[in-house]
PDB file of N, CA and C in Angstrom:
ATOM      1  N   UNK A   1     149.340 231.416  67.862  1.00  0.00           N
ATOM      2  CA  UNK A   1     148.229 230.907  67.093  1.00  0.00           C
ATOM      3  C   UNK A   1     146.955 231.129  67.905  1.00  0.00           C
ATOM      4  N   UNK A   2     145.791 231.365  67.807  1.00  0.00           N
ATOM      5  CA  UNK A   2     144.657 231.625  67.705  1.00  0.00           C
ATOM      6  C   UNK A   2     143.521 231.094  66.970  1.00  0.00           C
ATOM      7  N   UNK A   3     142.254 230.767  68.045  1.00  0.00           N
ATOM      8  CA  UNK A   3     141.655 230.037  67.400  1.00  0.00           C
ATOM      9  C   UNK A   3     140.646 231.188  66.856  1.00  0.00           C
ATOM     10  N   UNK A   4     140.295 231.816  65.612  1.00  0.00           N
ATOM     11  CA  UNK A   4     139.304 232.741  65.613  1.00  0.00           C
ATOM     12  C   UNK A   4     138.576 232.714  64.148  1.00  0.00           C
ATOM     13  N   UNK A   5     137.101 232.446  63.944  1.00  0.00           N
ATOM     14  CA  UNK A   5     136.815 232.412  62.807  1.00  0.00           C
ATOM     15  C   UNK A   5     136.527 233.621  61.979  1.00  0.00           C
ATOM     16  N   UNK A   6     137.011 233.394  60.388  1.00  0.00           N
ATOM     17  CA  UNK A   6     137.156 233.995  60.278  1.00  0.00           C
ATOM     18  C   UNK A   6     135.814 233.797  58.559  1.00  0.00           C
ATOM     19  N   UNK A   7     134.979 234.515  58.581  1.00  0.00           N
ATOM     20  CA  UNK A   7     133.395 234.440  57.591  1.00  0.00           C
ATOM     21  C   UNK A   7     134.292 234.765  56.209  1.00  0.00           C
ATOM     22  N   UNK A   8     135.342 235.480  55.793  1.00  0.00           N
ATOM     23  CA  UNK A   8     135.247 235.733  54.964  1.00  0.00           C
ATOM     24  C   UNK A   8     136.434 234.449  53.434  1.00  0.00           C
ATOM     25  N   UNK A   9     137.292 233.845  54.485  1.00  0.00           N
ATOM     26  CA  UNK A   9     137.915 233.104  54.424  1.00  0.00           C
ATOM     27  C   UNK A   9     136.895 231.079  54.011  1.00  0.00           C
ATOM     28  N   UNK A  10     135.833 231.457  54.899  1.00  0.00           N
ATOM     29  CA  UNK A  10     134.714 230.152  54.955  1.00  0.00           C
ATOM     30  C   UNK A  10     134.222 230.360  53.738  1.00  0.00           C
ATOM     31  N   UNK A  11     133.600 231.833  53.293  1.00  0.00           N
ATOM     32  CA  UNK A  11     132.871 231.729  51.769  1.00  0.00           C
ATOM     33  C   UNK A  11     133.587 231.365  51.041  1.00  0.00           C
ATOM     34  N   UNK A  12     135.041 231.763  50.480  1.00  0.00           N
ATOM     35  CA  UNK A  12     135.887 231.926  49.924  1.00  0.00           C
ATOM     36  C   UNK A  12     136.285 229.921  49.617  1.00  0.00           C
ATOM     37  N   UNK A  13     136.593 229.523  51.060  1.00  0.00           N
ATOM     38  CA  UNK A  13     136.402 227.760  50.869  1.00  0.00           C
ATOM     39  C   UNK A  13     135.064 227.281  50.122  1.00  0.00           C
ATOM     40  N   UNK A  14     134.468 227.974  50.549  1.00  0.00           N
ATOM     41  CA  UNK A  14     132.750 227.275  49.887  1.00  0.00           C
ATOM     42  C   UNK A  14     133.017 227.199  48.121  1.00  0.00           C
ATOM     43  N   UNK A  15     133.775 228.703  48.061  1.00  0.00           N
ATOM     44  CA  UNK A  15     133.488 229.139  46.415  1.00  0.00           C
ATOM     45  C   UNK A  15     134.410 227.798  45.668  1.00  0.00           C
ATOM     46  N   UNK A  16     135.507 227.461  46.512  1.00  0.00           N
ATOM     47  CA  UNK A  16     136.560 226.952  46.128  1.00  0.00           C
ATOM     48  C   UNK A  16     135.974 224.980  45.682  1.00  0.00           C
ATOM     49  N   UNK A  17     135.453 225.004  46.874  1.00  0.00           N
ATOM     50  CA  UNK A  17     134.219 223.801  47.077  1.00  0.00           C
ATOM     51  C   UNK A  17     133.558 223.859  45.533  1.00  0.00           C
ATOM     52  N   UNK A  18     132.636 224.773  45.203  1.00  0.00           N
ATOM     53  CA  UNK A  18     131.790 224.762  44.079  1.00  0.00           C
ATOM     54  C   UNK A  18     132.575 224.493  43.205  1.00  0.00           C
ATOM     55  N   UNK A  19     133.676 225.466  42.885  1.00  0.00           N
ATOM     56  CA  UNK A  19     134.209 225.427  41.413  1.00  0.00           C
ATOM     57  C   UNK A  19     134.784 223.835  41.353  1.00  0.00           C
ATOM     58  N   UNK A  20     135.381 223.106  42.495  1.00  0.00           N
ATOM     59  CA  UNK A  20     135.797 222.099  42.511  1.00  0.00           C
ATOM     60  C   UNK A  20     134.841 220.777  41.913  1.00  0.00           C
ATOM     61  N   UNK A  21     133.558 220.754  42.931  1.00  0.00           N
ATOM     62  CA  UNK A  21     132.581 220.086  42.101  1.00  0.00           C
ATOM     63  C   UNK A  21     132.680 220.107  40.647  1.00  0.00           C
ATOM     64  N   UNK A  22     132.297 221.477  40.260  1.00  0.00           N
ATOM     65  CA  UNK A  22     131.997 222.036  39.046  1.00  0.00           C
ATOM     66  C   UNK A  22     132.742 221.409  37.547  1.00  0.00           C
ATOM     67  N   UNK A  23     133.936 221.760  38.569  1.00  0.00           N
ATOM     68  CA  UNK A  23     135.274 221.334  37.242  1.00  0.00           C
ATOM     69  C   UNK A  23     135.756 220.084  37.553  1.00  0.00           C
ATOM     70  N   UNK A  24     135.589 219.337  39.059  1.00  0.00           N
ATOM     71  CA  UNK A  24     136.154 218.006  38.847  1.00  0.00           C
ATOM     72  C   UNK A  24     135.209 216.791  38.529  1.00  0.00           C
ATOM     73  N   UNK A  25     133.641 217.026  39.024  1.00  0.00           N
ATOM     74  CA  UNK A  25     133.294 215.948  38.837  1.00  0.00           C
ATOM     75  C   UNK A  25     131.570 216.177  38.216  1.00  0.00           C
ATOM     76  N   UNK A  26     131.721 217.544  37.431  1.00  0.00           N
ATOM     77  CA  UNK A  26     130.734 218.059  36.616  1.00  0.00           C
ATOM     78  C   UNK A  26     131.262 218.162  35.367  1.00  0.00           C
ATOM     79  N   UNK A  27     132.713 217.956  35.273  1.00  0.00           N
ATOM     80  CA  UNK A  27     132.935 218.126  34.117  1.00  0.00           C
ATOM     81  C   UNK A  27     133.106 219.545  33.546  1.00  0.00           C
ATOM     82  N   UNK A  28     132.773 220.807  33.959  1.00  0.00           N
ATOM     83  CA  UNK A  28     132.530 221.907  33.348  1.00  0.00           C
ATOM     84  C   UNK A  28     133.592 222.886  33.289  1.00  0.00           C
ATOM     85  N   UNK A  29     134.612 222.809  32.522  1.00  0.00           N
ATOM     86  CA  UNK A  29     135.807 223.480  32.323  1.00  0.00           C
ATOM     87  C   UNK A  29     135.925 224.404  31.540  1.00  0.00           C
ATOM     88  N   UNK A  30     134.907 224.784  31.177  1.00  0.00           N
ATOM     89  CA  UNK A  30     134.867 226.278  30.966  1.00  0.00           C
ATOM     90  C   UNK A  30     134.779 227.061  31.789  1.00  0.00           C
ATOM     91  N   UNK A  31     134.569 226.435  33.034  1.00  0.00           N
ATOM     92  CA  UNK A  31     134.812 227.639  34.514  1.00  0.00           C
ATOM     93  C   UNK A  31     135.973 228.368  34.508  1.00  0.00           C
ATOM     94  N   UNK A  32     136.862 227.659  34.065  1.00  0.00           N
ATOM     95  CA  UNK A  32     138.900 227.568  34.032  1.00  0.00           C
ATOM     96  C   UNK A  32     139.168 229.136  33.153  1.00  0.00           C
ATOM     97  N   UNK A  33     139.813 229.755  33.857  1.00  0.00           N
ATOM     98  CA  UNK A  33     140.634 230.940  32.747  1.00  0.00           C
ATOM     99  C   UNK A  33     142.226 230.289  32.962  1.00  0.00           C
ATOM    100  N   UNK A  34     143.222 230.589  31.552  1.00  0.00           N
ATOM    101  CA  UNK A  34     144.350 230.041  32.193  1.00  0.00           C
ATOM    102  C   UNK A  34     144.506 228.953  30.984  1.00  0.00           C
ATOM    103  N   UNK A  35     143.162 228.317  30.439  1.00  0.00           N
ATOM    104  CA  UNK A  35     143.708 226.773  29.642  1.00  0.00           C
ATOM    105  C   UNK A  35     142.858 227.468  28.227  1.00  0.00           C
ATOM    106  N   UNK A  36     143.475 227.245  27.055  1.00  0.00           N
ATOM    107  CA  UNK A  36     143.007 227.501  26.196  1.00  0.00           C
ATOM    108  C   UNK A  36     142.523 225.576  25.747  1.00  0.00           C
ATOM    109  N   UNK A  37     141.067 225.598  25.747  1.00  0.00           N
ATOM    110  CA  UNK A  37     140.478 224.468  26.014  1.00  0.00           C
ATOM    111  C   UNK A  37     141.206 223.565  24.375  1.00  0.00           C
ATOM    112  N   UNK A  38     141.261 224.657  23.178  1.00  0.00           N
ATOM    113  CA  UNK A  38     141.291 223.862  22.217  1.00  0.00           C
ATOM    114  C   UNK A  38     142.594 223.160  21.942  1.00  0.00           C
ATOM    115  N   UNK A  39     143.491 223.596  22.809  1.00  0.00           N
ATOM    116  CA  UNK A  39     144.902 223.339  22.731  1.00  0.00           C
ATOM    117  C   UNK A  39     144.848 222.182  23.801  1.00  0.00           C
ATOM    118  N   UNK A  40     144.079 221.369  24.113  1.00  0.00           N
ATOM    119  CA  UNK A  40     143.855 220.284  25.397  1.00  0.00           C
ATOM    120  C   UNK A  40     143.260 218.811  24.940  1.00  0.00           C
ATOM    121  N   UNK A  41     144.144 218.162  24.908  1.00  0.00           N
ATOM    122  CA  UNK A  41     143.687 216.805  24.022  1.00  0.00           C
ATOM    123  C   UNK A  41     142.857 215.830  24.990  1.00  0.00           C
ATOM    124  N   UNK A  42     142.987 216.235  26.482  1.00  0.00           N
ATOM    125  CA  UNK A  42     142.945 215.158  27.575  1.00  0.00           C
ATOM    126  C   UNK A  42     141.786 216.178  28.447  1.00  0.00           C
ATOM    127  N   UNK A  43     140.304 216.363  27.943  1.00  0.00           N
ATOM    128  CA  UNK A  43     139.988 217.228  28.955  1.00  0.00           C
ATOM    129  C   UNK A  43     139.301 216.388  29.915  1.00  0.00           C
ATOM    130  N   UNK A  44     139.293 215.488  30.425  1.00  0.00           N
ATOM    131  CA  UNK A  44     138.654 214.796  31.246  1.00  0.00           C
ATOM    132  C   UNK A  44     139.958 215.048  32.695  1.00  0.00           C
ATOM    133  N   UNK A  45     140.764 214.384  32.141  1.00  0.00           N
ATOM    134  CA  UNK A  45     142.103 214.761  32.745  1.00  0.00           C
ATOM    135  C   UNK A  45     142.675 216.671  33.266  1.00  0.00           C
ATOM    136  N   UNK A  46     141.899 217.109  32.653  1.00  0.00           N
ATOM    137  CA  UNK A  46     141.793 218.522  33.205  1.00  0.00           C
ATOM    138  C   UNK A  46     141.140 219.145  34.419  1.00  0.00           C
ATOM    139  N   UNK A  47     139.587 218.292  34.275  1.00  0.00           N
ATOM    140  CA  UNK A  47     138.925 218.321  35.038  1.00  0.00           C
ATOM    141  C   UNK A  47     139.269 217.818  36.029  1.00  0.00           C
ATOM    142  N   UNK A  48     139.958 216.473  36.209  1.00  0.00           N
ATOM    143  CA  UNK A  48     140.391 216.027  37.306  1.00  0.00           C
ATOM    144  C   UNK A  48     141.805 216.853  38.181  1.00  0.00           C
ATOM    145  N   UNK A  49     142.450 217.220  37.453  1.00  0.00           N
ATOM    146  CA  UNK A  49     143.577 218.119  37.690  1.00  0.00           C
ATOM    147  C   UNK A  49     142.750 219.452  38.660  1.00  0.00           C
ATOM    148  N   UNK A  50     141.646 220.207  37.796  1.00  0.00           N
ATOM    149  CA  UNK A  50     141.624 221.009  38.238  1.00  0.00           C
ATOM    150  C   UNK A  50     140.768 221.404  39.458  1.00  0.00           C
ATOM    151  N   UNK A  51     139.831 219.966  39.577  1.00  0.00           N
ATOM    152  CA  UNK A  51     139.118 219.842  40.779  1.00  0.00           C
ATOM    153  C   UNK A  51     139.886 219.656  41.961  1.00  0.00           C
ATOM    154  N   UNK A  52     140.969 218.861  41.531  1.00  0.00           N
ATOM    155  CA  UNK A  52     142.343 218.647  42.929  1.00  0.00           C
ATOM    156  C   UNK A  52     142.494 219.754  43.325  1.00  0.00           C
ATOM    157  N   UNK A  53     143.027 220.821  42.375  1.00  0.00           N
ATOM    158  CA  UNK A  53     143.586 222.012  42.830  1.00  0.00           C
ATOM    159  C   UNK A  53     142.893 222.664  43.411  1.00  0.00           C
ATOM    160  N   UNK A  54     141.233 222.974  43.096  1.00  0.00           N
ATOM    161  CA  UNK A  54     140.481 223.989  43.888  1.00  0.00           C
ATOM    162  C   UNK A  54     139.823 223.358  45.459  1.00  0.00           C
ATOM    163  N   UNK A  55     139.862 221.731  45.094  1.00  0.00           N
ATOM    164  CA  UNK A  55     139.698 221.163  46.515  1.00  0.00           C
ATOM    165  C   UNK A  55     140.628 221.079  47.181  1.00  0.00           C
ATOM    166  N   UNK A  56     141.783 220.833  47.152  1.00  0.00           N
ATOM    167  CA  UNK A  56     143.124 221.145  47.564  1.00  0.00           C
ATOM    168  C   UNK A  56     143.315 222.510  48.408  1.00  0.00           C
ATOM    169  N   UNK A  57     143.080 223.748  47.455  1.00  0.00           N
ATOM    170  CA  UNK A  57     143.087 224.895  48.098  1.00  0.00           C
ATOM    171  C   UNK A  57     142.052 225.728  48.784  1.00  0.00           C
ATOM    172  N   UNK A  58     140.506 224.571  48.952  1.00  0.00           N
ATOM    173  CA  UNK A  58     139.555 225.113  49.474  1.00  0.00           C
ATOM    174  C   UNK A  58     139.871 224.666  51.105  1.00  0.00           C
ATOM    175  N   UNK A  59     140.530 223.322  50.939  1.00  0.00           N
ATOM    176  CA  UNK A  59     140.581 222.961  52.545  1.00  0.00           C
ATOM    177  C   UNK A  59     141.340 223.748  53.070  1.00  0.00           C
ATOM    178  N   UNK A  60     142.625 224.001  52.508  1.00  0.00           N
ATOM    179  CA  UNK A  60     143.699 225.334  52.687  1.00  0.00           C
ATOM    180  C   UNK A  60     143.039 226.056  53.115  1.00  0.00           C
ATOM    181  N   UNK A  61     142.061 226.956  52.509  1.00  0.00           N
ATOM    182  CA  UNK A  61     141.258 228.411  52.894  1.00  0.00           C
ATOM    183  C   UNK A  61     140.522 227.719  54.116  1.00  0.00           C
ATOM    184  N   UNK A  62     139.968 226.903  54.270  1.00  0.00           N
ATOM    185  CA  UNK A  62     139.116 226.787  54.952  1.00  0.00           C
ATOM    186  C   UNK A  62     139.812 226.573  56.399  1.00  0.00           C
ATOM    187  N   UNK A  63     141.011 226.018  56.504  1.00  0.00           N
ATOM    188  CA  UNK A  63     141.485 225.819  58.012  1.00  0.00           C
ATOM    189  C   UNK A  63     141.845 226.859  58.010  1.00  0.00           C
ATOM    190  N   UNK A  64     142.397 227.762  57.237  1.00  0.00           N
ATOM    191  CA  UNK A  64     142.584 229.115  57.643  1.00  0.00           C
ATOM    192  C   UNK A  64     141.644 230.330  58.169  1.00  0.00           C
ATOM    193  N   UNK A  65     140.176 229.605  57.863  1.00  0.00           N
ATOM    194  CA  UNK A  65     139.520 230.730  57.976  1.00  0.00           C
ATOM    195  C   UNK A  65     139.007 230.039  59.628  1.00  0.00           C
ATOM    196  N   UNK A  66     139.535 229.151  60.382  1.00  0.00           N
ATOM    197  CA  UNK A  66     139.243 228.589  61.675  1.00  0.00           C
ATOM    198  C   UNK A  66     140.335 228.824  62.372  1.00  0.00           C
ATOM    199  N   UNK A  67     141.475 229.107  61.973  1.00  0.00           N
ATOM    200  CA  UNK A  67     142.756 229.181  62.736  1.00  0.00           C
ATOM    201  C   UNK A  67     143.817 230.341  62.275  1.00  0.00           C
ATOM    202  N   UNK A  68     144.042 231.227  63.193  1.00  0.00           N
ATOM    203  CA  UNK A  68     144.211 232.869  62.897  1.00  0.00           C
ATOM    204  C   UNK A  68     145.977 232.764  63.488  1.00  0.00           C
ATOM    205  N   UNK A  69     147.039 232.924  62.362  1.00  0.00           N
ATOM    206  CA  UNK A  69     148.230 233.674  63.261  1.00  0.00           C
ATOM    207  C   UNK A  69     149.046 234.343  62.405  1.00  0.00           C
ATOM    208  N   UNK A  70     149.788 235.202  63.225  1.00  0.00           N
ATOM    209  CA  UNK A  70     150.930 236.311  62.419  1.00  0.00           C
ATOM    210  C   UNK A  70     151.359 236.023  60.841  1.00  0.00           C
ATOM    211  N   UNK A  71     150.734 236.946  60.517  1.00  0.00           N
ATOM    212  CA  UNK A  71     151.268 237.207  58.747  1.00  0.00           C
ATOM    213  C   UNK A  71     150.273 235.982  58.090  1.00  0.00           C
ATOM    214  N   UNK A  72     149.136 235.492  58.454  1.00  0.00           N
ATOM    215  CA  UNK A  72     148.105 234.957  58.062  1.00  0.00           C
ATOM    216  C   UNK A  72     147.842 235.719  56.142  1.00  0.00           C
ATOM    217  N   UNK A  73     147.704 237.052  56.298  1.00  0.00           N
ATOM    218  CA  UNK A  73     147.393 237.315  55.111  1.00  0.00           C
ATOM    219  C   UNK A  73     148.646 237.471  54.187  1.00  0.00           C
ATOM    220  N   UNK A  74     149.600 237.635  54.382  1.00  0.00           N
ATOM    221  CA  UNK A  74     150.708 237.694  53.559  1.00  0.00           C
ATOM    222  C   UNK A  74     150.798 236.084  53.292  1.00  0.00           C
ATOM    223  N   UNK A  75     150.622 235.354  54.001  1.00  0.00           N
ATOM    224  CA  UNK A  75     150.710 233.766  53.412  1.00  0.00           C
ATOM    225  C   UNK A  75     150.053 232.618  52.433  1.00  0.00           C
ATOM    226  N   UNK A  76     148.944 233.310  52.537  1.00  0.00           N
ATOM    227  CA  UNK A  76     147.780 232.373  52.029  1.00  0.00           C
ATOM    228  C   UNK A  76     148.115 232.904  50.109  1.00  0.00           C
ATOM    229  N   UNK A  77     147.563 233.930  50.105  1.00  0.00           N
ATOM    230  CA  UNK A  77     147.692 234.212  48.460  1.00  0.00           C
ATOM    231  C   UNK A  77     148.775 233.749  47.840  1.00  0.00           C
ATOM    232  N   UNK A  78     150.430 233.885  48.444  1.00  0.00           N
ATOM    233  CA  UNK A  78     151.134 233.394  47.938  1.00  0.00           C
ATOM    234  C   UNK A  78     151.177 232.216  47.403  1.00  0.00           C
ATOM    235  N   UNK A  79     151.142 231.307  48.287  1.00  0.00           N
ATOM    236  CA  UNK A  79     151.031 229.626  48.379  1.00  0.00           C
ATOM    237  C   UNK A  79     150.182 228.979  47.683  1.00  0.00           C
ATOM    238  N   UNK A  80     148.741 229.885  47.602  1.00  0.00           N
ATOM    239  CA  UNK A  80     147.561 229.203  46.723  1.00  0.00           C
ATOM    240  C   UNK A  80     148.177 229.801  44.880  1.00  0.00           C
ATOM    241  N   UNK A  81     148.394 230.952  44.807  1.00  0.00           N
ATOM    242  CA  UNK A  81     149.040 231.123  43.432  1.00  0.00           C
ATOM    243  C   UNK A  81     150.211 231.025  43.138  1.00  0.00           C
ATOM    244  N   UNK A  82     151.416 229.992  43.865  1.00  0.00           N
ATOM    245  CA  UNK A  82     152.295 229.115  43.622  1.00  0.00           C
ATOM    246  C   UNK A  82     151.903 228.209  42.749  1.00  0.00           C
ATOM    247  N   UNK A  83     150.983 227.267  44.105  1.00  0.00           N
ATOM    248  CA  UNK A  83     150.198 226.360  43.385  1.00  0.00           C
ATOM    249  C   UNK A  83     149.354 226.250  42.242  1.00  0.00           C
ATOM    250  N   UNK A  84     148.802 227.258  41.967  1.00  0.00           N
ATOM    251  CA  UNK A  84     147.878 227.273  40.481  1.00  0.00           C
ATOM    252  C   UNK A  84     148.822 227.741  39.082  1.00  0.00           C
ATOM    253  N   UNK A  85     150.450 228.105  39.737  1.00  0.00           N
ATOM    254  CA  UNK A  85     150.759 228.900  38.447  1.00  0.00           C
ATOM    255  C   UNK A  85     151.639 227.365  38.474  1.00  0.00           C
ATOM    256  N   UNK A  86     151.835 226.613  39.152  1.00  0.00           N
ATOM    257  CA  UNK A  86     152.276 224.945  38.953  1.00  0.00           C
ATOM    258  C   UNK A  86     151.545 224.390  38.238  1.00  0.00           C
ATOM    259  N   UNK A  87     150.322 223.952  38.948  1.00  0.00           N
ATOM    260  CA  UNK A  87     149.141 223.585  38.133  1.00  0.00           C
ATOM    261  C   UNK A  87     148.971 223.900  36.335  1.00  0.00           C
ATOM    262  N   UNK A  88     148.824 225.337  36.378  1.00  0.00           N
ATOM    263  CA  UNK A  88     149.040 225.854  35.212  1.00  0.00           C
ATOM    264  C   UNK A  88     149.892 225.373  33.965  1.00  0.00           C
ATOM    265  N   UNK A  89     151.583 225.650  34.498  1.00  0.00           N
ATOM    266  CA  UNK A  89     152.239 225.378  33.626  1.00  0.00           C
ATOM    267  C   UNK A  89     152.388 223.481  33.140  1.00  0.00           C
ATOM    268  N   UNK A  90     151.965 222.637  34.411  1.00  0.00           N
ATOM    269  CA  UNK A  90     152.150 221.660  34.349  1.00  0.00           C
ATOM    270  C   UNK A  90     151.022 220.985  32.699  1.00  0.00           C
ATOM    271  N   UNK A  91     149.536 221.575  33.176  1.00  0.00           N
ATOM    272  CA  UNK A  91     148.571 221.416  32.115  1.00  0.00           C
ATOM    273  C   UNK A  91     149.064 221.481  31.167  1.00  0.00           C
ATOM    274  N   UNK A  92     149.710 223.025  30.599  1.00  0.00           N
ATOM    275  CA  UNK A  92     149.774 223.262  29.153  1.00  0.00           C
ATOM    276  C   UNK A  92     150.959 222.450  28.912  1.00  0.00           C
ATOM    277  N   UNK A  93     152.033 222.541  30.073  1.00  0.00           N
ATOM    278  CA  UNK A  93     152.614 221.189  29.072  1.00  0.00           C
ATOM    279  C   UNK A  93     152.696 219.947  28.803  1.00  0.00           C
ATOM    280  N   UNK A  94     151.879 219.334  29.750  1.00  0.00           N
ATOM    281  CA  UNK A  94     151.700 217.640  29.506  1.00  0.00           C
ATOM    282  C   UNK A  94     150.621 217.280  29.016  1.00  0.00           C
ATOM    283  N   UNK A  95     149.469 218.029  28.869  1.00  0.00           N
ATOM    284  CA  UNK A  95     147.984 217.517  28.449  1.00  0.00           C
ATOM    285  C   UNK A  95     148.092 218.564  26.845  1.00  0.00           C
ATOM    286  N   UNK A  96     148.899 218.665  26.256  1.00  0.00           N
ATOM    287  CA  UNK A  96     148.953 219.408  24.819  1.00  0.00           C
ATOM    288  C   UNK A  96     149.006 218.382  23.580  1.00  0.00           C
TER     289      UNK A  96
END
């Protein structure tokens, strides 16, 4: 392990940061691809769902982009689109 920063990984948390605001506590879920909004009875509850997830996976990116080791890039994408295709399926089927 290695401590080495890494700029492109920090924006990437930032972006993750915004959309999180955006969609968890702006309300604005039309940011979202993935939810067909009209099929969503609970969108408040979306927003909250989906702000978890992008704050969730911004801190993810973000210690990653401070702390560097073997197979760093083979790991991260996986794990974050585990998580969103969870996320995903969980939405369309409990908030329908």
């Amino acid at each position: 392990m290695d401590i080495r920063i890494n700029i492109l990984l920090i924006l990437i948390a930032m972006l993750f940061f915004w959309v999180a605001y955006m969609a968890g506590i702006k309300k604005q879920t039309w940011l979202l691809s993935g939810f067909q909004e009209s099929r969503i009875r609970d969108k408040d509850r979306l927003a909250r769902i989906a702000g978890y997830f992008f704050l969730n996976s911004g801190i993810f990116i973000l210690l990653n982009g401070f702390i560097s080791y073997q197979g760093q890039d083979q790991l991260i994408p996986p794990i974050i689109l585990a998580y969103g295709a969870g996320v995903i399926i969980y939405v369309n089927k409990r908030l329908r």
